[in-house]
PDB file of N, CA and C in Angstrom:
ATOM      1  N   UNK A   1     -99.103  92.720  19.447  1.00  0.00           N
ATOM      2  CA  UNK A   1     -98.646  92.970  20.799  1.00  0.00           C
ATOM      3  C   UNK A   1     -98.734  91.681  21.598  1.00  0.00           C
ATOM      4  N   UNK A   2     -97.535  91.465  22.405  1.00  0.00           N
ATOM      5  CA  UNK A   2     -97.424  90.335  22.902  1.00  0.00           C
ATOM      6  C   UNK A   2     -97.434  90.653  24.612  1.00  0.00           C
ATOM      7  N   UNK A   3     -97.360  89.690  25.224  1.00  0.00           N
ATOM      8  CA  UNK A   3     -97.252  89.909  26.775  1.00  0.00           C
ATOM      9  C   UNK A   3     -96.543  89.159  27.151  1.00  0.00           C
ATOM     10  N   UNK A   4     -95.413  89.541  28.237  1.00  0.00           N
ATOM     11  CA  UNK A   4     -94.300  89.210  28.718  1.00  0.00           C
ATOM     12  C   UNK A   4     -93.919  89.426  30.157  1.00  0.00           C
ATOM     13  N   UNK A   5     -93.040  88.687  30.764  1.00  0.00           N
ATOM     14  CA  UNK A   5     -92.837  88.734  31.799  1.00  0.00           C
ATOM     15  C   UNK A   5     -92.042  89.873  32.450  1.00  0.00           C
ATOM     16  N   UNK A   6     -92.361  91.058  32.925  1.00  0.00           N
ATOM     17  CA  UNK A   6     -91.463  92.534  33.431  1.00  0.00           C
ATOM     18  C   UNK A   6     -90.474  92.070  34.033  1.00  0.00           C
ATOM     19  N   UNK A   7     -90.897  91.543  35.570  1.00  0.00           N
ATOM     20  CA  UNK A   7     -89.700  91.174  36.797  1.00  0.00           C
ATOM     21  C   UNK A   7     -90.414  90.237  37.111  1.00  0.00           C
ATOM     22  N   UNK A   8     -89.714  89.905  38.344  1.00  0.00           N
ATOM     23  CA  UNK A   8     -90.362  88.698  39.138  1.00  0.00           C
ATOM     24  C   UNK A   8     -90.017  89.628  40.418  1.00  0.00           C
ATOM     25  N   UNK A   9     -91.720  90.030  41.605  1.00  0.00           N
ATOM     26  CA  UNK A   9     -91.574  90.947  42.661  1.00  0.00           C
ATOM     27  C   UNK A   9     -91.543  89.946  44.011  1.00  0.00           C
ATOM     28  N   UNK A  10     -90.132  90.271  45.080  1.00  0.00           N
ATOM     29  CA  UNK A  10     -90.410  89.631  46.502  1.00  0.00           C
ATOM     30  C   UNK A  10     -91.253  90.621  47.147  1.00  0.00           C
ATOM     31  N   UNK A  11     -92.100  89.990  47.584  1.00  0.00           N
ATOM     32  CA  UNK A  11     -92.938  90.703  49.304  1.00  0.00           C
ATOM     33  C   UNK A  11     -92.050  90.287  50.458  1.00  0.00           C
ATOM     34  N   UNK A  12     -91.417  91.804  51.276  1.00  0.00           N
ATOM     35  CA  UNK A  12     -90.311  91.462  51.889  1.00  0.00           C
ATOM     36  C   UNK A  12     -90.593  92.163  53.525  1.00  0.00           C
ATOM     37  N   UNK A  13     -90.071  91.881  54.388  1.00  0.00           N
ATOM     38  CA  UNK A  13     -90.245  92.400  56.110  1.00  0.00           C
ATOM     39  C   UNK A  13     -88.790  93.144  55.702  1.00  0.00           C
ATOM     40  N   UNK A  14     -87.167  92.824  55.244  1.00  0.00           N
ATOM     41  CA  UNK A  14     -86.733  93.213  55.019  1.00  0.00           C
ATOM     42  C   UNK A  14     -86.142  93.334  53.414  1.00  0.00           C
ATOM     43  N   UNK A  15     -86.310  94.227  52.399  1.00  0.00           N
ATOM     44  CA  UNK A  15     -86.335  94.178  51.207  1.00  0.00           C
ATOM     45  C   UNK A  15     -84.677  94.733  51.037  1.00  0.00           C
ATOM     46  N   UNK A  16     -83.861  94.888  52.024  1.00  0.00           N
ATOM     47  CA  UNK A  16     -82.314  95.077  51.486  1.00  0.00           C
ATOM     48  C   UNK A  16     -81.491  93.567  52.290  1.00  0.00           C
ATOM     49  N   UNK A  17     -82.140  93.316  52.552  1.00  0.00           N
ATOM     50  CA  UNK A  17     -81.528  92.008  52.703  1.00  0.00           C
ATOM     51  C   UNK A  17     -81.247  91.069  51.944  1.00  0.00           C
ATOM     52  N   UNK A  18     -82.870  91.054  51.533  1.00  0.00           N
ATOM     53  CA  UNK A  18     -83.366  89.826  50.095  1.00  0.00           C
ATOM     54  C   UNK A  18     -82.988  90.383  49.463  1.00  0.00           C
ATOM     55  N   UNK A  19     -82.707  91.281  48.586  1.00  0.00           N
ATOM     56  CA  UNK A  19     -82.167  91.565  47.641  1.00  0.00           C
ATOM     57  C   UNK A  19     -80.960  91.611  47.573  1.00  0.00           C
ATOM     58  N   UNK A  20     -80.300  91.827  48.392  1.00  0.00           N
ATOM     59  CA  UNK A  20     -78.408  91.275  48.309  1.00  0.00           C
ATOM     60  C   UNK A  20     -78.350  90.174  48.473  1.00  0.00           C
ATOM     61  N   UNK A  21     -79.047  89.418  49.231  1.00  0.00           N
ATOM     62  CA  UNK A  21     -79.146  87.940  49.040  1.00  0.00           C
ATOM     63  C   UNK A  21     -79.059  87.594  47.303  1.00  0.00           C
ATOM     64  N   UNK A  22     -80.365  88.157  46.922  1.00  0.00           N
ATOM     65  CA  UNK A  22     -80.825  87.594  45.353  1.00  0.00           C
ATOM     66  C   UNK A  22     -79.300  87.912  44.158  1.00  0.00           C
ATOM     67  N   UNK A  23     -79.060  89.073  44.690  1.00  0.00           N
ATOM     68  CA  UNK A  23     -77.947  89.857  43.581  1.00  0.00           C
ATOM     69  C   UNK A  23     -76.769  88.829  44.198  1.00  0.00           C
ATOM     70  N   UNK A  24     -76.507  88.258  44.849  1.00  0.00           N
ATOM     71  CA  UNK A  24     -74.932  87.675  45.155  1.00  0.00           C
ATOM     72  C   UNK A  24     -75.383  86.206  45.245  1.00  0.00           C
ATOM     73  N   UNK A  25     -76.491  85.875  44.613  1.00  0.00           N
ATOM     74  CA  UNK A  25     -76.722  84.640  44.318  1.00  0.00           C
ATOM     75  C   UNK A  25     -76.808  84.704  42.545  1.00  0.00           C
ATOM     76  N   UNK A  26     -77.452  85.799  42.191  1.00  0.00           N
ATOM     77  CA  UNK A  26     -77.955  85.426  40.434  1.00  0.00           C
ATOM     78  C   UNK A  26     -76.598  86.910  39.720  1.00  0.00           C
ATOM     79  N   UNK A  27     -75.656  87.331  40.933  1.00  0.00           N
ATOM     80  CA  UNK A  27     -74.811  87.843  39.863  1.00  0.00           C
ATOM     81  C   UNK A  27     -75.535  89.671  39.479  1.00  0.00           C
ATOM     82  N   UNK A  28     -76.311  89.932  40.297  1.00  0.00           N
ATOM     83  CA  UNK A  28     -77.479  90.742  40.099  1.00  0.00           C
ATOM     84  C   UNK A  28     -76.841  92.212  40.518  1.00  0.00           C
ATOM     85  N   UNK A  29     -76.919  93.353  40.114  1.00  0.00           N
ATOM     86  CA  UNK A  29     -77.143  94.618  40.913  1.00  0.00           C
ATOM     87  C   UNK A  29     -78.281  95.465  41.536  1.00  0.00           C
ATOM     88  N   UNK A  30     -77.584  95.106  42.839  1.00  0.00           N
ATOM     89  CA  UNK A  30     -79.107  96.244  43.604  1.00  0.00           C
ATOM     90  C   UNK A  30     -79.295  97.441  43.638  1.00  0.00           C
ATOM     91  N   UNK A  31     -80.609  98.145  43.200  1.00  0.00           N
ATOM     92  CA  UNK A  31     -80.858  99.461  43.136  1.00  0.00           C
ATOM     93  C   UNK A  31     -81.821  99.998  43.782  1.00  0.00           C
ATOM     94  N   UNK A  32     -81.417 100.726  44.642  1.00  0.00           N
ATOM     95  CA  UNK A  32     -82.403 101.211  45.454  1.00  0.00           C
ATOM     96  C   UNK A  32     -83.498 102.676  44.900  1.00  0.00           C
ATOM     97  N   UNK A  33     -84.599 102.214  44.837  1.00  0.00           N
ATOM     98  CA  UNK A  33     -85.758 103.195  44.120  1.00  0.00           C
ATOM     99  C   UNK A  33     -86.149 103.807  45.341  1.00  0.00           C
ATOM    100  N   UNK A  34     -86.396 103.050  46.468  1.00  0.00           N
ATOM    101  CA  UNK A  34     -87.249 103.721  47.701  1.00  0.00           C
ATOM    102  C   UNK A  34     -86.530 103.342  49.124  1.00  0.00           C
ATOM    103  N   UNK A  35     -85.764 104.328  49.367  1.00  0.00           N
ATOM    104  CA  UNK A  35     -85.332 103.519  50.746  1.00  0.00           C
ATOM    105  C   UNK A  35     -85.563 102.802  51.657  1.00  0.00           C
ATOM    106  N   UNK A  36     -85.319 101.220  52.141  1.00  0.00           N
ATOM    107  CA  UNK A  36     -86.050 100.984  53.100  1.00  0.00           C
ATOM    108  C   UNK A  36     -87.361 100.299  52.803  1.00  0.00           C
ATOM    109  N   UNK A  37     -87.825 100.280  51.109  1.00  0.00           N
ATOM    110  CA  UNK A  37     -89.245 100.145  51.062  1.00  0.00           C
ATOM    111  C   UNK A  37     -89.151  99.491  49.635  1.00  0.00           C
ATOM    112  N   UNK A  38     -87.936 100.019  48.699  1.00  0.00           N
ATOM    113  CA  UNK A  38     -88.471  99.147  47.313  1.00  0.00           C
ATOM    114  C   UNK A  38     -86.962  99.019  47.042  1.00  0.00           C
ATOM    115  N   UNK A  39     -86.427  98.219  46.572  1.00  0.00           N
ATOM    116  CA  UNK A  39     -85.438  98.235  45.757  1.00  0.00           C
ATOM    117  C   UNK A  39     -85.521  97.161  44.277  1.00  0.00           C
ATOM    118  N   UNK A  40     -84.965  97.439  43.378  1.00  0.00           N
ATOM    119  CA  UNK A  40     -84.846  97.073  42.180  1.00  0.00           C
ATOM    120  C   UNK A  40     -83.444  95.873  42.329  1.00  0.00           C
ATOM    121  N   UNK A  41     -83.448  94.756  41.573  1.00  0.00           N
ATOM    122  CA  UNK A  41     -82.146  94.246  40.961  1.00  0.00           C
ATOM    123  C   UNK A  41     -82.330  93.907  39.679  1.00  0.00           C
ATOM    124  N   UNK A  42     -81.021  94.090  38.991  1.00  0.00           N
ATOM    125  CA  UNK A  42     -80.961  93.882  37.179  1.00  0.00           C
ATOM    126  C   UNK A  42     -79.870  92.484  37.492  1.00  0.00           C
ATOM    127  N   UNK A  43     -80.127  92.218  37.005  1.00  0.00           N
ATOM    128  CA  UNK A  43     -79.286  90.948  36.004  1.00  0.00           C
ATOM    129  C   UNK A  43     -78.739  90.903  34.550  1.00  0.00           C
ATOM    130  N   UNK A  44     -77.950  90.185  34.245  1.00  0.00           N
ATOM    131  CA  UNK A  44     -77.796  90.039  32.685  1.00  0.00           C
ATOM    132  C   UNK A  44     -78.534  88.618  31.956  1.00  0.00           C
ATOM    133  N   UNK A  45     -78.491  87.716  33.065  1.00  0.00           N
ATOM    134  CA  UNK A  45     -79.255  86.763  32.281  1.00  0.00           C
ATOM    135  C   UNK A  45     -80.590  86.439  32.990  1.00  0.00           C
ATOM    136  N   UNK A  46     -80.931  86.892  34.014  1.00  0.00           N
ATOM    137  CA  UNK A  46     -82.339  86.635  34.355  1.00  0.00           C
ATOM    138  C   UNK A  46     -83.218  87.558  34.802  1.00  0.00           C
ATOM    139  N   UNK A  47     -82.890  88.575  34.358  1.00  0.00           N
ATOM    140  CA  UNK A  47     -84.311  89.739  34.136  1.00  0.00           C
ATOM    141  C   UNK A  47     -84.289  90.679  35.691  1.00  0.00           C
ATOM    142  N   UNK A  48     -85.168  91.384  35.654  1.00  0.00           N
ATOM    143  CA  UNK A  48     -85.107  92.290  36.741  1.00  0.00           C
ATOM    144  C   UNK A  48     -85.576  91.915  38.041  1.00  0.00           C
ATOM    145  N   UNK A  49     -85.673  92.166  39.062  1.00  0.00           N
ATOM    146  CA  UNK A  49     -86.357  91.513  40.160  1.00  0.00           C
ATOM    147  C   UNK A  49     -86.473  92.808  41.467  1.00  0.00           C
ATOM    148  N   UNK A  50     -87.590  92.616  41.696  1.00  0.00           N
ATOM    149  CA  UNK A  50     -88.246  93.829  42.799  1.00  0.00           C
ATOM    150  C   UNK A  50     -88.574  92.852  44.503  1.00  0.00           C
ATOM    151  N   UNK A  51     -87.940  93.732  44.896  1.00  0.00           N
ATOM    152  CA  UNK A  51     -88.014  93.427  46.661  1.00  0.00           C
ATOM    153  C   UNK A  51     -89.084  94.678  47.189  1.00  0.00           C
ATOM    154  N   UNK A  52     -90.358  94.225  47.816  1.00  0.00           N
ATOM    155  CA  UNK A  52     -90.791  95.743  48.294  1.00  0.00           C
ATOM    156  C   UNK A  52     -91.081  95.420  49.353  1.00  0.00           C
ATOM    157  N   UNK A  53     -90.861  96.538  50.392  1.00  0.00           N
ATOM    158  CA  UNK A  53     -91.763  96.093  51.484  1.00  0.00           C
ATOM    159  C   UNK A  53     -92.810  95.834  52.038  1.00  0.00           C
ATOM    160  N   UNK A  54     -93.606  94.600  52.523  1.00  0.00           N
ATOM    161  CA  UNK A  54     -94.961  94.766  53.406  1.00  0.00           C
ATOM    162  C   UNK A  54     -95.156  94.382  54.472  1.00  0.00           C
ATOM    163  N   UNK A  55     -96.019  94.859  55.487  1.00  0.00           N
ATOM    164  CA  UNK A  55     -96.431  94.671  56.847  1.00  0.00           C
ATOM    165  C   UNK A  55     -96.365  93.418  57.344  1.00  0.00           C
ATOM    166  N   UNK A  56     -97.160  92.479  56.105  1.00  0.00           N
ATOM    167  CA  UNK A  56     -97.922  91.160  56.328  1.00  0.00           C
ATOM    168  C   UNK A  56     -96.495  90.058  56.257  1.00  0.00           C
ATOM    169  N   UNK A  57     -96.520  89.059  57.326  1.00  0.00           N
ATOM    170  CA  UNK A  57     -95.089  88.154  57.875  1.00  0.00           C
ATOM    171  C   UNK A  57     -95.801  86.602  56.488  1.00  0.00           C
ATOM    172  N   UNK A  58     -94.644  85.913  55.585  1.00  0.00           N
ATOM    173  CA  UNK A  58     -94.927  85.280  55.075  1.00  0.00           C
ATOM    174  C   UNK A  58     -95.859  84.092  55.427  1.00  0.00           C
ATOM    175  N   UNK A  59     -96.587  83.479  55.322  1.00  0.00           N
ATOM    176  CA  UNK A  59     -97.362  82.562  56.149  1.00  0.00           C
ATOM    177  C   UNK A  59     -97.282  80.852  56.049  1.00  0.00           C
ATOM    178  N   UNK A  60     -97.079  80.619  54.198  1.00  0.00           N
ATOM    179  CA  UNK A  60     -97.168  79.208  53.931  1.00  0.00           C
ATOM    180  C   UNK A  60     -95.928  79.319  53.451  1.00  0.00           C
ATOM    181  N   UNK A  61     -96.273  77.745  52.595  1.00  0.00           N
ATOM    182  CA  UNK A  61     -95.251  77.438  50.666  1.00  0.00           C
ATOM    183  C   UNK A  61     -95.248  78.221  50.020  1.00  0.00           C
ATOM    184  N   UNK A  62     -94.413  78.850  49.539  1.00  0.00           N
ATOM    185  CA  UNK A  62     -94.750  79.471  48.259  1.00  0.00           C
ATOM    186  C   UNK A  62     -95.648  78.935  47.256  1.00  0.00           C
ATOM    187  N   UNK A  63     -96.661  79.841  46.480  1.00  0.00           N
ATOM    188  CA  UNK A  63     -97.468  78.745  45.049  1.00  0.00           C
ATOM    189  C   UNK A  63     -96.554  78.992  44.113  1.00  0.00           C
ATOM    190  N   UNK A  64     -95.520  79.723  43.849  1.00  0.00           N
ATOM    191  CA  UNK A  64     -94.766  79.836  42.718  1.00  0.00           C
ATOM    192  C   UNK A  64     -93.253  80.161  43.213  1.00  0.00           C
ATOM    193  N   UNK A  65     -92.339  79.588  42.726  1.00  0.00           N
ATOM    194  CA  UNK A  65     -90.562  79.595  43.177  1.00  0.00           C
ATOM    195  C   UNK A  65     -89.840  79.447  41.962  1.00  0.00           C
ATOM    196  N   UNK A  66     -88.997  79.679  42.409  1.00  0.00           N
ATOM    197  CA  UNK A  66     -87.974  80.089  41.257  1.00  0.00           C
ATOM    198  C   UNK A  66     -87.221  78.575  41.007  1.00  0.00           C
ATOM    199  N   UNK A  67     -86.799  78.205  39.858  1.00  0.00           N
ATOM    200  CA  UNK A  67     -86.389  77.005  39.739  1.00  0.00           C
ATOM    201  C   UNK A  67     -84.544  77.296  39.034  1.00  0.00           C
ATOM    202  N   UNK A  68     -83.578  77.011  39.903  1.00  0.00           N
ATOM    203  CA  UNK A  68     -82.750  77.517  39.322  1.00  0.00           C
ATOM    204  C   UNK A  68     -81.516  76.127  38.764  1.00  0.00           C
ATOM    205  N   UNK A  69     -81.029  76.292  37.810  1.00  0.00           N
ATOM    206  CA  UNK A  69     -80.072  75.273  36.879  1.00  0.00           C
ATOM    207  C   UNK A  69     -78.612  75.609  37.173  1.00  0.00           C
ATOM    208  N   UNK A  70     -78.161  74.591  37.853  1.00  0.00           N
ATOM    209  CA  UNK A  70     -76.489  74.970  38.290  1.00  0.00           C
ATOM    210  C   UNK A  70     -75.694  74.205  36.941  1.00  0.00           C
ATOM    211  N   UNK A  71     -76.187  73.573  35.983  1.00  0.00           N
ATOM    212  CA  UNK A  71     -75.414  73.154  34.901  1.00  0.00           C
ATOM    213  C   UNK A  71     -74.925  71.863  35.214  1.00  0.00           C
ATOM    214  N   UNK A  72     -74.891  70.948  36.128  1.00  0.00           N
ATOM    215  CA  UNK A  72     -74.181  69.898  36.774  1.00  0.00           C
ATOM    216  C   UNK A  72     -73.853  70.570  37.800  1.00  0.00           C
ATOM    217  N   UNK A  73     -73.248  71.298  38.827  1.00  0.00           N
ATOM    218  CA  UNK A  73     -72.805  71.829  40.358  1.00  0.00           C
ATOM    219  C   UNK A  73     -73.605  72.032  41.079  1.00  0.00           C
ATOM    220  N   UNK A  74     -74.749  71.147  40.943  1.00  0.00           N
ATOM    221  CA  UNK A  74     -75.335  71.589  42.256  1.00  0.00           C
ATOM    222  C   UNK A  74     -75.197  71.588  43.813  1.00  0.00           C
ATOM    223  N   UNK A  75     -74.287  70.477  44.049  1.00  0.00           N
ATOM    224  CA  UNK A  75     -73.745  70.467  45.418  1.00  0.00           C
ATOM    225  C   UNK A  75     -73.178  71.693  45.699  1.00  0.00           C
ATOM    226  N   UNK A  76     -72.103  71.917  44.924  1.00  0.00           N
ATOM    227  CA  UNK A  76     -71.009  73.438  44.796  1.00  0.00           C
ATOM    228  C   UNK A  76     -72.314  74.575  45.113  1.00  0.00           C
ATOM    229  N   UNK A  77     -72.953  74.504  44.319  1.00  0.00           N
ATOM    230  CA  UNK A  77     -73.348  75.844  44.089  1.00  0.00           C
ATOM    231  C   UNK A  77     -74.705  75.850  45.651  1.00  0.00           C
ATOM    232  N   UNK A  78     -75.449  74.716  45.998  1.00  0.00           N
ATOM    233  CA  UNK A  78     -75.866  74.659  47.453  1.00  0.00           C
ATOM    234  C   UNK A  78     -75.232  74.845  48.321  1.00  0.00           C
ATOM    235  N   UNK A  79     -73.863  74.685  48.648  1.00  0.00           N
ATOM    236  CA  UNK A  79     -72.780  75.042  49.438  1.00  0.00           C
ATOM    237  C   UNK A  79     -72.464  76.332  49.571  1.00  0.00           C
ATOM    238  N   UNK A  80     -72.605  76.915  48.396  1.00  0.00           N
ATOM    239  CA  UNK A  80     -72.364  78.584  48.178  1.00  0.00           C
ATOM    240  C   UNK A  80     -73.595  79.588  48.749  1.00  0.00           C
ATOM    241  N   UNK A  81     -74.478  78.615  48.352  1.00  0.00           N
ATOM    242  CA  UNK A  81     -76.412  79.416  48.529  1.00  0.00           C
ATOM    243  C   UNK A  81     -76.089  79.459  50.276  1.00  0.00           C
ATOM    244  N   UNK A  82     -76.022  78.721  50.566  1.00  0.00           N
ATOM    245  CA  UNK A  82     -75.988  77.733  52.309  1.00  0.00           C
ATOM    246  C   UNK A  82     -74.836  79.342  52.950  1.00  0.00           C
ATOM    247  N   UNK A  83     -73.909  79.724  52.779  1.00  0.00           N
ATOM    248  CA  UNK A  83     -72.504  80.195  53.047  1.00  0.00           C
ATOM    249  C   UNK A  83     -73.129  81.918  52.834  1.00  0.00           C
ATOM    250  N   UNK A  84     -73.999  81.813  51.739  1.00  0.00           N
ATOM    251  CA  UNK A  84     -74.669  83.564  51.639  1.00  0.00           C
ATOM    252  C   UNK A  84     -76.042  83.635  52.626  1.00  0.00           C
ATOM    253  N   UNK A  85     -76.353  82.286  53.101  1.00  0.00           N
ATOM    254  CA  UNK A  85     -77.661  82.920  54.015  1.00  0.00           C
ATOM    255  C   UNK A  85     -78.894  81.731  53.899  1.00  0.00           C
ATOM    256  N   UNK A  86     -79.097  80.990  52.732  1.00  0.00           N
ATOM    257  CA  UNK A  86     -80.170  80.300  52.522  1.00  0.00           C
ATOM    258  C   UNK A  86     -80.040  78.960  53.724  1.00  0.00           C
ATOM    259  N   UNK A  87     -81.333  78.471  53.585  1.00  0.00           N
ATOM    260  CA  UNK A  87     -80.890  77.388  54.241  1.00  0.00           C
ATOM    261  C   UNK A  87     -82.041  76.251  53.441  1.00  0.00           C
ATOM    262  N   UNK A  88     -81.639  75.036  53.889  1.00  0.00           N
ATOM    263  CA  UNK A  88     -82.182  73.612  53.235  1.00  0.00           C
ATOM    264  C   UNK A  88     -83.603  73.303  53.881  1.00  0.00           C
ATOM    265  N   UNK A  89     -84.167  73.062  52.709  1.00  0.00           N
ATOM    266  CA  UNK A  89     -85.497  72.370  53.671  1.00  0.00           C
ATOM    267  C   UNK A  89     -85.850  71.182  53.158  1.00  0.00           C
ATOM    268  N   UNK A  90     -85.113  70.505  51.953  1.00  0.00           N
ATOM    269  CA  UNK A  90     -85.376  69.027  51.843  1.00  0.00           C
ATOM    270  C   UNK A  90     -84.571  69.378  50.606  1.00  0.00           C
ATOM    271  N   UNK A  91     -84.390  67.415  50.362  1.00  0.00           N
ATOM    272  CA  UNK A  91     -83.415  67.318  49.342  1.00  0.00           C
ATOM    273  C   UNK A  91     -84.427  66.367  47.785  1.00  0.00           C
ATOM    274  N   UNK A  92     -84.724  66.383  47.221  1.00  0.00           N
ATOM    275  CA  UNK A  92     -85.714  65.308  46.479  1.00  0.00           C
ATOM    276  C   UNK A  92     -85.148  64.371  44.967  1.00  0.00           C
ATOM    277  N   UNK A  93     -85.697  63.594  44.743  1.00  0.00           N
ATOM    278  CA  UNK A  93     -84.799  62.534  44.152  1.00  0.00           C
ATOM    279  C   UNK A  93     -86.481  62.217  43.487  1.00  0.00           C
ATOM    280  N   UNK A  94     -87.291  62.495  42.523  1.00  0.00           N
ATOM    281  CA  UNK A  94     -88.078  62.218  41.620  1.00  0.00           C
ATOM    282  C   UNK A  94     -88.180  62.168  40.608  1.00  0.00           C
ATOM    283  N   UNK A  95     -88.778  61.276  39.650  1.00  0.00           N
ATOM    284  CA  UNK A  95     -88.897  61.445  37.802  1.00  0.00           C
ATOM    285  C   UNK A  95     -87.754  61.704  37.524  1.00  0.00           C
ATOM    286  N   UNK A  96     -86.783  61.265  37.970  1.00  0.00           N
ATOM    287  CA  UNK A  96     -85.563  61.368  37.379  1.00  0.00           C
ATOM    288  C   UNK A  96     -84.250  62.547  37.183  1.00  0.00           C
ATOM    289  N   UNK A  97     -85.179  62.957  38.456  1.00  0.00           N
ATOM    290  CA  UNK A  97     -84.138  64.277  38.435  1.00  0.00           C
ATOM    291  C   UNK A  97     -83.387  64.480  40.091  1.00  0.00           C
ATOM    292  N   UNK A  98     -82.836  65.134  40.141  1.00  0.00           N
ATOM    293  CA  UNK A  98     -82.718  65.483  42.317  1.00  0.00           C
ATOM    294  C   UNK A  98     -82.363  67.096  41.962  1.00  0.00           C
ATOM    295  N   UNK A  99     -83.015  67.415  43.046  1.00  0.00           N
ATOM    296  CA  UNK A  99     -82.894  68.771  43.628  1.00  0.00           C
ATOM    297  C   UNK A  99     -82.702  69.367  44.935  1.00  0.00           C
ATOM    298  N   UNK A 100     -82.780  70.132  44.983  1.00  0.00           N
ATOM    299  CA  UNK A 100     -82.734  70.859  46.265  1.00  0.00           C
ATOM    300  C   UNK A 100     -83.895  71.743  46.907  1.00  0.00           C
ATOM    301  N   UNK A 101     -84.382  72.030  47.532  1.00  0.00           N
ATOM    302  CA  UNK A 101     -85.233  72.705  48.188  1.00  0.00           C
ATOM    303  C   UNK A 101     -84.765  73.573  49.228  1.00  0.00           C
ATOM    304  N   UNK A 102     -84.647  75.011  48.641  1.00  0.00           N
ATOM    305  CA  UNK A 102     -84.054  76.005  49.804  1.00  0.00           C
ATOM    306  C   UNK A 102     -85.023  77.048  50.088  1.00  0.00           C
ATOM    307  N   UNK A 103     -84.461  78.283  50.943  1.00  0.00           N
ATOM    308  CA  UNK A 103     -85.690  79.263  51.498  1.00  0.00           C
ATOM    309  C   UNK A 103     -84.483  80.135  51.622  1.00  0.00           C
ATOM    310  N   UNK A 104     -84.554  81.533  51.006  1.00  0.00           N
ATOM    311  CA  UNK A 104     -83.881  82.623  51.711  1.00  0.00           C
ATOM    312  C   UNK A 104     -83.739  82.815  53.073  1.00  0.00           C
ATOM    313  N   UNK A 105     -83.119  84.197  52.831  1.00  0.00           N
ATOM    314  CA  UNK A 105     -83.255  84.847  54.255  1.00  0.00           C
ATOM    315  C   UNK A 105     -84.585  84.949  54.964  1.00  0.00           C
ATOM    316  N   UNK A 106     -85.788  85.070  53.865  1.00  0.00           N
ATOM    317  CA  UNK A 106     -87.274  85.380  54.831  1.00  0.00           C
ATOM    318  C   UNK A 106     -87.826  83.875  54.640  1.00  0.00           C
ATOM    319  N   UNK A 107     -87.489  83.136  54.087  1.00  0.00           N
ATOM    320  CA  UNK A 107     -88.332  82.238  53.961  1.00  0.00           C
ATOM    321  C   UNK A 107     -88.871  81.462  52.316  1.00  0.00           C
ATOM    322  N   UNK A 108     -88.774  82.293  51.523  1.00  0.00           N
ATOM    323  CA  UNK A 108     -89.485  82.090  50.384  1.00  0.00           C
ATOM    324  C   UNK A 108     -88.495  80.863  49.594  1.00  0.00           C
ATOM    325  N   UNK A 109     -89.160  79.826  49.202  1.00  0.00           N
ATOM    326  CA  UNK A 109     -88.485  78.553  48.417  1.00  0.00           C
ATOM    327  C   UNK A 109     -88.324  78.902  47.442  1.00  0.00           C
ATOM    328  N   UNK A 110     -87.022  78.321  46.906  1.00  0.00           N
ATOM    329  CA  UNK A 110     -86.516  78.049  45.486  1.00  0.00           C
ATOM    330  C   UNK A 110     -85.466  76.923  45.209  1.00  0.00           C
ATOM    331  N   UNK A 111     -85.723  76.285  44.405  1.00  0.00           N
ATOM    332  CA  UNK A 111     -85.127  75.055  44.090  1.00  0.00           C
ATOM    333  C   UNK A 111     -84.009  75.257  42.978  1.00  0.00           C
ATOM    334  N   UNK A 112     -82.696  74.421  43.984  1.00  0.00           N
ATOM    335  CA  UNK A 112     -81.632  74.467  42.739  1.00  0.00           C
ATOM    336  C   UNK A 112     -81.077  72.794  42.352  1.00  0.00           C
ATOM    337  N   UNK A 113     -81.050  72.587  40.695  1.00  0.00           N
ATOM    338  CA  UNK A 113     -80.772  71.453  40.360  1.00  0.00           C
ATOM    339  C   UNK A 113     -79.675  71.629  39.817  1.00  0.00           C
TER     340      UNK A 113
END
């Protein structure tokens, strides 16, 4: 028996937001389990992902973000993120790579190269 990764869960103020955000960024369908309070998204290539709701307003950095691979398009595809809702919070150029640094609709970072 091995152990594996289920979903990856947002803590959300609004959890149908972020999650149409997430699904019309990763291609995803949203499913609503709990109105208002939980919803589900499936993917085909990147696994399931849970939006739920809680009280508590995000506070810092994220300690963990999603790191996402545009294949070479990353301008294109920041342009697209930017146009569904995200917005920029720095651009970085290190060890040989550049990326992007974005934040959803609530806030939470994820980087696209």
């Amino acid at each position: 028996m091995g152990i594996r990764v289920s979903n990856v869960t947002f803590d959300c103020d609004n959890p149908g937001l972020v999650a149409e955000f997430w699904a019309a960024v990763l291609d995803g369908t949203v499913e609503t389990r709990v109105p208002n309070a939980f919803l589900g998204m499936k993917t085909a290539a990147s696994g399931d992902f849970f939006f739920i709701r809680v009280p508590e307003q995000k506070g810092a950095k994220n300690r963990l973000h999603l790191d996402l691979d545009t294949g070479g398009a990353r301008e294109a595809e920041v342009a697209r993120l930017l146009e569904l809702g995200a917005t920029v919070v720095t651009e970085k150029d290190e060890w040989g790579h550049r990326w992007t640094v974005l934040q959803d609709p609530e806030g939470n970072e994820f980087c696209v190269a």
